[in-house]
N, C-alpha and C. Protein backbone atom coordinates (compact mmCIF):
# COMPACT_ATOMS: atom_id res chain seq x y z
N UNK A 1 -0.40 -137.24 -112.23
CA UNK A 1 -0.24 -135.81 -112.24
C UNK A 1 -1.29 -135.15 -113.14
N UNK A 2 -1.38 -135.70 -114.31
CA UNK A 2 -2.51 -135.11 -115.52
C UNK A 2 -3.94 -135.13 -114.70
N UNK A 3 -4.47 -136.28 -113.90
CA UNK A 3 -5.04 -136.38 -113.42
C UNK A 3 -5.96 -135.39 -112.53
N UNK A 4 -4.47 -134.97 -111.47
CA UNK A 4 -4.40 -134.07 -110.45
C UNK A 4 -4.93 -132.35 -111.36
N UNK A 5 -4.18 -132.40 -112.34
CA UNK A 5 -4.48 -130.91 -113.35
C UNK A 5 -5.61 -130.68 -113.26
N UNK A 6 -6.38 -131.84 -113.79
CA UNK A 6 -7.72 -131.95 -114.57
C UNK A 6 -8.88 -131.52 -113.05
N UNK A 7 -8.61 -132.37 -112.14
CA UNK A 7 -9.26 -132.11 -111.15
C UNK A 7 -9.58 -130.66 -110.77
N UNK A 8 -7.90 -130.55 -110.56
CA UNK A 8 -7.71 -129.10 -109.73
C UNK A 8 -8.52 -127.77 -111.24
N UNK A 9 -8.34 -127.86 -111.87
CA UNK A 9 -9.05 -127.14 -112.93
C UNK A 9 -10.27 -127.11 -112.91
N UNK A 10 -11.28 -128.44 -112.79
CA UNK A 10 -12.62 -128.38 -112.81
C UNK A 10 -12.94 -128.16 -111.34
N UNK A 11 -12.25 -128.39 -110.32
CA UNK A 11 -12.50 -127.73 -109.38
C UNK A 11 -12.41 -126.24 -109.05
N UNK A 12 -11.62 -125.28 -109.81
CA UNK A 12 -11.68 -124.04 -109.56
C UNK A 12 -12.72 -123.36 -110.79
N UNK A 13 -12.68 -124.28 -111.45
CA UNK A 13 -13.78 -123.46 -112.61
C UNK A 13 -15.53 -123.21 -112.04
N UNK A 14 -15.27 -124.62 -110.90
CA UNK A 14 -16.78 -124.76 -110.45
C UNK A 14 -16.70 -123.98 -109.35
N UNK A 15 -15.91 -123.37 -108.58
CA UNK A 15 -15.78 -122.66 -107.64
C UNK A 15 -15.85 -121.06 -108.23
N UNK A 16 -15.71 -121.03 -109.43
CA UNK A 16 -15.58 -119.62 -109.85
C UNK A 16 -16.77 -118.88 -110.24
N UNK A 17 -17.41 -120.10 -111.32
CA UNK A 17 -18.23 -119.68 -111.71
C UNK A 17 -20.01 -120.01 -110.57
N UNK A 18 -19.95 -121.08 -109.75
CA UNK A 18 -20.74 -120.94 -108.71
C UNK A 18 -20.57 -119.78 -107.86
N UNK A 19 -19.72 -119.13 -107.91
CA UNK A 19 -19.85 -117.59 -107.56
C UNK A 19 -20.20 -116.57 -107.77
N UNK A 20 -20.30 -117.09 -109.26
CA UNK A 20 -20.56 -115.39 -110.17
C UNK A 20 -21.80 -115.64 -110.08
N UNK A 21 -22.54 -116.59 -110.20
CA UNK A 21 -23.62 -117.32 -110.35
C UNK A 21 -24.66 -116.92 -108.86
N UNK A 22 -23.99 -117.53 -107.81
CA UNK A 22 -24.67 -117.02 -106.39
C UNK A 22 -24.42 -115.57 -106.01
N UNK A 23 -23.32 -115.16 -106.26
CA UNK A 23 -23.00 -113.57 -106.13
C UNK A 23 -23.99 -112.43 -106.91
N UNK A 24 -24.29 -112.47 -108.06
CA UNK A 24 -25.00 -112.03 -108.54
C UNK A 24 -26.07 -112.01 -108.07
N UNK A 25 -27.19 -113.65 -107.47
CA UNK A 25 -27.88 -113.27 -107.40
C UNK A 25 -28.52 -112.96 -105.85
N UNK A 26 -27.27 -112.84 -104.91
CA UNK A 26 -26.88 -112.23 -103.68
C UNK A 26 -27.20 -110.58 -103.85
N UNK A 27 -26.41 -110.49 -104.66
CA UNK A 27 -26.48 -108.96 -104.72
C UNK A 27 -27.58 -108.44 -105.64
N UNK A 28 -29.09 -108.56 -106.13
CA UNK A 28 -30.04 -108.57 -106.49
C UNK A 28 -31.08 -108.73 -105.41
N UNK A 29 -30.86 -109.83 -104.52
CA UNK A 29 -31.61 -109.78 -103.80
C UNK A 29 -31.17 -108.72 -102.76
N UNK A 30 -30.22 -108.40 -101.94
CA UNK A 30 -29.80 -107.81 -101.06
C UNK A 30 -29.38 -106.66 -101.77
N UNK A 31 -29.17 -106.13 -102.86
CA UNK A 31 -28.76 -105.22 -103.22
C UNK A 31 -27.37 -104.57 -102.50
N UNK A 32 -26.15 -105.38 -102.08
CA UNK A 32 -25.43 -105.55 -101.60
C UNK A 32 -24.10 -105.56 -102.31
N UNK A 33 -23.58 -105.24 -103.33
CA UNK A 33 -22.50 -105.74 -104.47
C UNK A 33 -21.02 -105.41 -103.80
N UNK A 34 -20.98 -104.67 -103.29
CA UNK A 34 -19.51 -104.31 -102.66
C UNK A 34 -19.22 -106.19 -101.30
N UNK A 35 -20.28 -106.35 -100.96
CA UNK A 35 -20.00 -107.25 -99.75
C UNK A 35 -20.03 -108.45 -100.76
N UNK A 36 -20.82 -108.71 -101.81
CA UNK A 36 -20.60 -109.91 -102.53
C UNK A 36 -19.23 -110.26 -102.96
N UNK A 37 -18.41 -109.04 -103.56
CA UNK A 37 -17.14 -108.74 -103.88
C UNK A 37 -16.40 -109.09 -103.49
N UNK A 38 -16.63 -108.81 -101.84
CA UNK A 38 -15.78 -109.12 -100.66
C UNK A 38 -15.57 -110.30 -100.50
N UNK A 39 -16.83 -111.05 -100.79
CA UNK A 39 -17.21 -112.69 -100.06
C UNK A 39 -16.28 -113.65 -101.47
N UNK A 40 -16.74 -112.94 -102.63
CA UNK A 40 -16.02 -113.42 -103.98
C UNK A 40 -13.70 -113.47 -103.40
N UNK A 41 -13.12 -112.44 -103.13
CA UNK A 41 -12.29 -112.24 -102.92
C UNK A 41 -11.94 -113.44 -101.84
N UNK A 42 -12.71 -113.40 -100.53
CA UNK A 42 -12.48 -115.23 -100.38
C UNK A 42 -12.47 -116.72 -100.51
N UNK A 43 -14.05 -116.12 -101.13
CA UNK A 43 -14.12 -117.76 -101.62
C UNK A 43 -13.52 -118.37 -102.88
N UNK A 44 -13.49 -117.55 -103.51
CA UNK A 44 -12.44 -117.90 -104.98
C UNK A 44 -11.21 -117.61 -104.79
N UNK A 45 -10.47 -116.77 -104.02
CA UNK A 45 -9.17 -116.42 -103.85
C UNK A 45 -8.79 -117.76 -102.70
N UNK A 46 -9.20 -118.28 -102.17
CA UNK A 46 -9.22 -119.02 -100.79
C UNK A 46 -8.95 -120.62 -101.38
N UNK A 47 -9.51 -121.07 -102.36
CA UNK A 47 -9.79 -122.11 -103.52
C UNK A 47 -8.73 -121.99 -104.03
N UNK A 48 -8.34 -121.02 -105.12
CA UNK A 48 -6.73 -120.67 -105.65
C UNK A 48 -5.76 -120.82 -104.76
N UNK A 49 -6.18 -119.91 -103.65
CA UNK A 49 -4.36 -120.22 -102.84
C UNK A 49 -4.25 -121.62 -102.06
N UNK A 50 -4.95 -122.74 -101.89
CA UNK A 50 -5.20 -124.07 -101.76
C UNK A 50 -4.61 -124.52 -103.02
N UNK A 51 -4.90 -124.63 -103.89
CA UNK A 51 -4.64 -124.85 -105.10
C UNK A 51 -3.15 -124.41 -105.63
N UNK A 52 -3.16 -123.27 -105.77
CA UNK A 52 -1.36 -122.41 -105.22
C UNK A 52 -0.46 -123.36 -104.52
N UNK A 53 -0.72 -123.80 -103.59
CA UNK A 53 0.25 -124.33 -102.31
C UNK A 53 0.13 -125.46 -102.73
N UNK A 54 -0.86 -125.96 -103.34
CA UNK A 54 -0.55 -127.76 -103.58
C UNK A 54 0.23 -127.50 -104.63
N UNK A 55 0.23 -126.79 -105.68
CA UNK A 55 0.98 -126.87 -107.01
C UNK A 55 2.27 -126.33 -106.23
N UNK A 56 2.69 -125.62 -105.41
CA UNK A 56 3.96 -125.09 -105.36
C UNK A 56 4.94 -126.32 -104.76
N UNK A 57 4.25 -127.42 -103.68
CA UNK A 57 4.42 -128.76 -103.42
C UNK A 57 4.94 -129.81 -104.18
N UNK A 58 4.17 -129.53 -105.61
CA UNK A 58 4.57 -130.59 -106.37
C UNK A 58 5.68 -129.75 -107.78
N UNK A 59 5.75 -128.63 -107.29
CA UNK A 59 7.05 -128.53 -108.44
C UNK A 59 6.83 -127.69 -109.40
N UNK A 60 5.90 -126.68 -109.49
CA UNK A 60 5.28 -125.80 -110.80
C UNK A 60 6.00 -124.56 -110.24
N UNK A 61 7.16 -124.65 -109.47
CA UNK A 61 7.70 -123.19 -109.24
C UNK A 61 8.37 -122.52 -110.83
N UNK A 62 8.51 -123.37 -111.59
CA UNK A 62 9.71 -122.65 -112.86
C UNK A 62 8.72 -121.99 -113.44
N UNK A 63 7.35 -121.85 -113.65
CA UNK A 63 6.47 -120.85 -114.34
C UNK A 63 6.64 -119.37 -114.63
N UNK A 64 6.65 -118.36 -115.27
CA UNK A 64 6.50 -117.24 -114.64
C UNK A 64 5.76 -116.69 -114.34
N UNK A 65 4.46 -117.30 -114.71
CA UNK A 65 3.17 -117.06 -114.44
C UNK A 65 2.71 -117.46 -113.17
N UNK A 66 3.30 -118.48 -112.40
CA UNK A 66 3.36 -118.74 -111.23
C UNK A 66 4.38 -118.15 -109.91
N UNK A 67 5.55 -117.99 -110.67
CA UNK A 67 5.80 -116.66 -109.85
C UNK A 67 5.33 -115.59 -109.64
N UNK A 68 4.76 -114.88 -110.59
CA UNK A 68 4.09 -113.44 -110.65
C UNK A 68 2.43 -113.48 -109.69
N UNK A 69 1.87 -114.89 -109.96
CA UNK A 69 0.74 -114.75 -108.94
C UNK A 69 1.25 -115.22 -107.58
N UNK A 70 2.39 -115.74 -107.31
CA UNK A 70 3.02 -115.87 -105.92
C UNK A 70 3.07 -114.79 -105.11
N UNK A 71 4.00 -114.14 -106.12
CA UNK A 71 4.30 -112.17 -105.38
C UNK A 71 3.03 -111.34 -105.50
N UNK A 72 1.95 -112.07 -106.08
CA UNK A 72 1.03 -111.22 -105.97
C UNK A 72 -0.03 -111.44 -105.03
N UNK A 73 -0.40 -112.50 -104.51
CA UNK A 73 -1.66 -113.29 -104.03
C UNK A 73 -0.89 -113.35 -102.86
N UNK A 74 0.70 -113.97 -102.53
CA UNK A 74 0.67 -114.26 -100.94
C UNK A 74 0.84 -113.52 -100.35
N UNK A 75 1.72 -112.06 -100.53
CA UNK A 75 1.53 -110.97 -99.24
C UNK A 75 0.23 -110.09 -98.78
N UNK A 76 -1.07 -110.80 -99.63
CA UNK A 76 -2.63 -110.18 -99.54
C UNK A 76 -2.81 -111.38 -98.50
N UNK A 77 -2.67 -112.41 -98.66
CA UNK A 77 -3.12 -113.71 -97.93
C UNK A 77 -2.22 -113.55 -96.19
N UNK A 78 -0.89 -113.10 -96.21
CA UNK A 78 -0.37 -113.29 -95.25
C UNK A 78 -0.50 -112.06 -94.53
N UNK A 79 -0.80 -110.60 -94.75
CA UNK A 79 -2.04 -109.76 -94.12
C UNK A 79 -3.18 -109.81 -93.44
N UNK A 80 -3.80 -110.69 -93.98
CA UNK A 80 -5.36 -111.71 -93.55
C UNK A 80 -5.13 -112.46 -92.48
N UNK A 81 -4.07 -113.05 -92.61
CA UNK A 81 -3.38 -114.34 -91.74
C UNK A 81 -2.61 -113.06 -90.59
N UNK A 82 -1.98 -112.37 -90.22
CA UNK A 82 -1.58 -111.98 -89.62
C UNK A 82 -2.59 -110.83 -88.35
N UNK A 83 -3.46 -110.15 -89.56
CA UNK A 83 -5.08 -109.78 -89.02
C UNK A 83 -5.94 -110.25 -87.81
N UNK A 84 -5.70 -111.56 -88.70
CA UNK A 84 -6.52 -112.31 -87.71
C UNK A 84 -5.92 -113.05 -86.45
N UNK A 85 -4.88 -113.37 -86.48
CA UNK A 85 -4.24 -113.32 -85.33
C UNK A 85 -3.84 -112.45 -84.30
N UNK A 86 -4.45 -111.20 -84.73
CA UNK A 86 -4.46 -109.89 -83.89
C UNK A 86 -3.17 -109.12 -83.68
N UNK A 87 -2.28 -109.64 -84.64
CA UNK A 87 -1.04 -108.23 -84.74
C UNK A 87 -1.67 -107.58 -86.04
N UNK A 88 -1.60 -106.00 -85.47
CA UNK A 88 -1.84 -105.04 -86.36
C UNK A 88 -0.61 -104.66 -86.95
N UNK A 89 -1.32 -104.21 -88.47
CA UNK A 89 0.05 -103.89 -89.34
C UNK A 89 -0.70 -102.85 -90.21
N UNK A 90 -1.64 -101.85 -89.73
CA UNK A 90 -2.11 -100.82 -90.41
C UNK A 90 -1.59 -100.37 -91.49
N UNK A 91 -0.23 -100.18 -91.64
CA UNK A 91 0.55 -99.49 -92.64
C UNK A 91 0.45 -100.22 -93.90
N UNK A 92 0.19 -101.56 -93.78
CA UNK A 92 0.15 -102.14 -94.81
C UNK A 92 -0.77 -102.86 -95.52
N UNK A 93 -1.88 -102.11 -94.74
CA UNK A 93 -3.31 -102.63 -95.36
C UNK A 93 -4.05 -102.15 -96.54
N UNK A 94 -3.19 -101.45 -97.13
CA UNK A 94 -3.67 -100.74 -98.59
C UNK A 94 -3.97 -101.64 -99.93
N UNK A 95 -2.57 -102.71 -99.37
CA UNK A 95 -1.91 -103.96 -100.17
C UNK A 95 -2.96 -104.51 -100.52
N UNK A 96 -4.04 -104.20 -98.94
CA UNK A 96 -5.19 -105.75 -99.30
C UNK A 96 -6.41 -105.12 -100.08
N UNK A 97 -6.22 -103.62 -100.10
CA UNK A 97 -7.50 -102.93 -101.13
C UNK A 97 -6.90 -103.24 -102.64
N UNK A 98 -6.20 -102.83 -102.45
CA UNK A 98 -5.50 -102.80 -103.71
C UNK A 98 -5.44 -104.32 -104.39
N UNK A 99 -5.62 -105.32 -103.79
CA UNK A 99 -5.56 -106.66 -103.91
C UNK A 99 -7.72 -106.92 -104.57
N UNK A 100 -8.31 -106.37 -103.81
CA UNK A 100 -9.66 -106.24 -104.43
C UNK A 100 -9.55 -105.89 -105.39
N UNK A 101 -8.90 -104.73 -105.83
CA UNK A 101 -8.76 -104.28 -107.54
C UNK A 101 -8.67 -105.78 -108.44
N UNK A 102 -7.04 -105.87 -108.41
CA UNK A 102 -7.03 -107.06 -109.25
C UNK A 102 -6.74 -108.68 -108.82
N UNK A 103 -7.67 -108.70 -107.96
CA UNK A 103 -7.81 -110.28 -108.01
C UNK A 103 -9.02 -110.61 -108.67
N UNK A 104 -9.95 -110.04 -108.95
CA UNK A 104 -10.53 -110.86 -110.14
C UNK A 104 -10.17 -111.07 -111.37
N UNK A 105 -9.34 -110.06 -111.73
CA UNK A 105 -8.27 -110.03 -113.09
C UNK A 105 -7.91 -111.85 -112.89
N UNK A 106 -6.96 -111.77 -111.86
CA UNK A 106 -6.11 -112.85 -110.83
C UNK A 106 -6.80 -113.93 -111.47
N UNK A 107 -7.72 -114.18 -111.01
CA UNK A 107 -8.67 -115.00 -110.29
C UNK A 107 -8.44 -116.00 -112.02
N UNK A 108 -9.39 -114.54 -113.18
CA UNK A 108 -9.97 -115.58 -114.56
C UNK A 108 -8.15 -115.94 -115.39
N UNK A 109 -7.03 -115.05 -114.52
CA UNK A 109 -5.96 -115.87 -115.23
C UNK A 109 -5.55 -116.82 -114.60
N UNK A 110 -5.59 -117.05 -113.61
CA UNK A 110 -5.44 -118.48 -112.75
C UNK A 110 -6.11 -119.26 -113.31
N UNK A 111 -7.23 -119.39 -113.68
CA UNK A 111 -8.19 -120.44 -114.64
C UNK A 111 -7.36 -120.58 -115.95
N UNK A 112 -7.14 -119.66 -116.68
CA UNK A 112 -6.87 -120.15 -117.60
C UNK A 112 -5.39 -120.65 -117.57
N UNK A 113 -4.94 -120.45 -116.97
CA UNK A 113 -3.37 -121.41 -116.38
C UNK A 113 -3.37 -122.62 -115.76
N UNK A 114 -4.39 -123.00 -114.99
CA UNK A 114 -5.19 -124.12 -114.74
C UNK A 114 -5.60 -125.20 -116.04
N UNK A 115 -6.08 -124.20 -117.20
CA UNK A 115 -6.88 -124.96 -118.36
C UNK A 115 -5.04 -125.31 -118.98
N UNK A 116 -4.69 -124.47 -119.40
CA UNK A 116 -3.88 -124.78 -120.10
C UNK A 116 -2.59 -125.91 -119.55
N UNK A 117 -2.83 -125.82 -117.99
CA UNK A 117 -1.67 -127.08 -117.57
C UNK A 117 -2.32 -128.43 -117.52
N UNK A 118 -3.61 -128.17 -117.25
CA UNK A 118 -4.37 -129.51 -117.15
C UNK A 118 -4.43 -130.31 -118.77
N UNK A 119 -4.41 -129.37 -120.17
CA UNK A 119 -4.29 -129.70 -121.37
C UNK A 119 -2.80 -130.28 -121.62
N UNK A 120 -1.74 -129.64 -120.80
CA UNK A 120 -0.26 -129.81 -121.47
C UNK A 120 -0.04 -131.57 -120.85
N UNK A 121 0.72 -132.21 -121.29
CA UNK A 121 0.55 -133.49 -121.66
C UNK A 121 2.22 -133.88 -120.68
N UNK A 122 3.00 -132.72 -120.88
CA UNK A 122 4.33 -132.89 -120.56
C UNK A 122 4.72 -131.89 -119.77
N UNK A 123 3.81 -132.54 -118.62
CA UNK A 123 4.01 -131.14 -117.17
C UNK A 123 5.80 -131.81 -116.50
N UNK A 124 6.09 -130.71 -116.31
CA UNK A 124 7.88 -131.17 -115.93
C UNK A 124 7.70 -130.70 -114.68
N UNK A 125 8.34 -131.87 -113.91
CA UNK A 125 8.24 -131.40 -112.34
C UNK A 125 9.66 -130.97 -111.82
């Protein structure tokens, strides 16, 4: 399990920060920052909720920190998912602007909830 932490941690750290990293210099060259944003909101949000669903699998539901990014991250994700399967749900697409606001907030506390479970020694399943 410690194992699995450690992974899943250096795997989203390298996913995060290879973003800020290519995003930046996406949007320099293209002068483009709103669409980098966009592309950031999947590819790092997309990594997390992979990451989300394996941890919710193995038992990290008692968190509250993991509840609170549950109710926050999956009804943006299941919008997307519903989108794209071509039922419209206009009324409730505000959810997913509003989800651009703070998922990068999201995003650097998911890391550090990541750091800090991959450090804790006595993960309780």
């Amino acid at each position: 399990m410690k194992t699995f932490l450690k992974i899943d941690y250096y795997f989203q750290l390298l996913f995060f920060i290879g973003y800020i990293i290519s995003g930046v210099i996406y949007s320099f060259m293209n002068s483009e920052f709103f669409s980098s944003l966009f592309l950031f909101y999947f590819v790092v949000g997309g990594t997390q909720l992979i990451s989300y669903l394996i941890r919710l699998t193995l038992g990290f539901w008692s968190d509250l920190f993991f509840k609170i990014y549950g109710i926050m991250i999956l009804p943006i994700w299941l919008i997307f998912l519903l989108y794209f399967f071509g039922i419209s749900i206009d009324f409730l697409f505000f959810i997913t602007y509003l989800g651009v606001i703070y998922s990068p907030f999201l995003a650097i506390a998911y890391l550090f909830y990541c750091k800090e479970k991959s450090n804790d020694y006595t993960v309780k399943l």
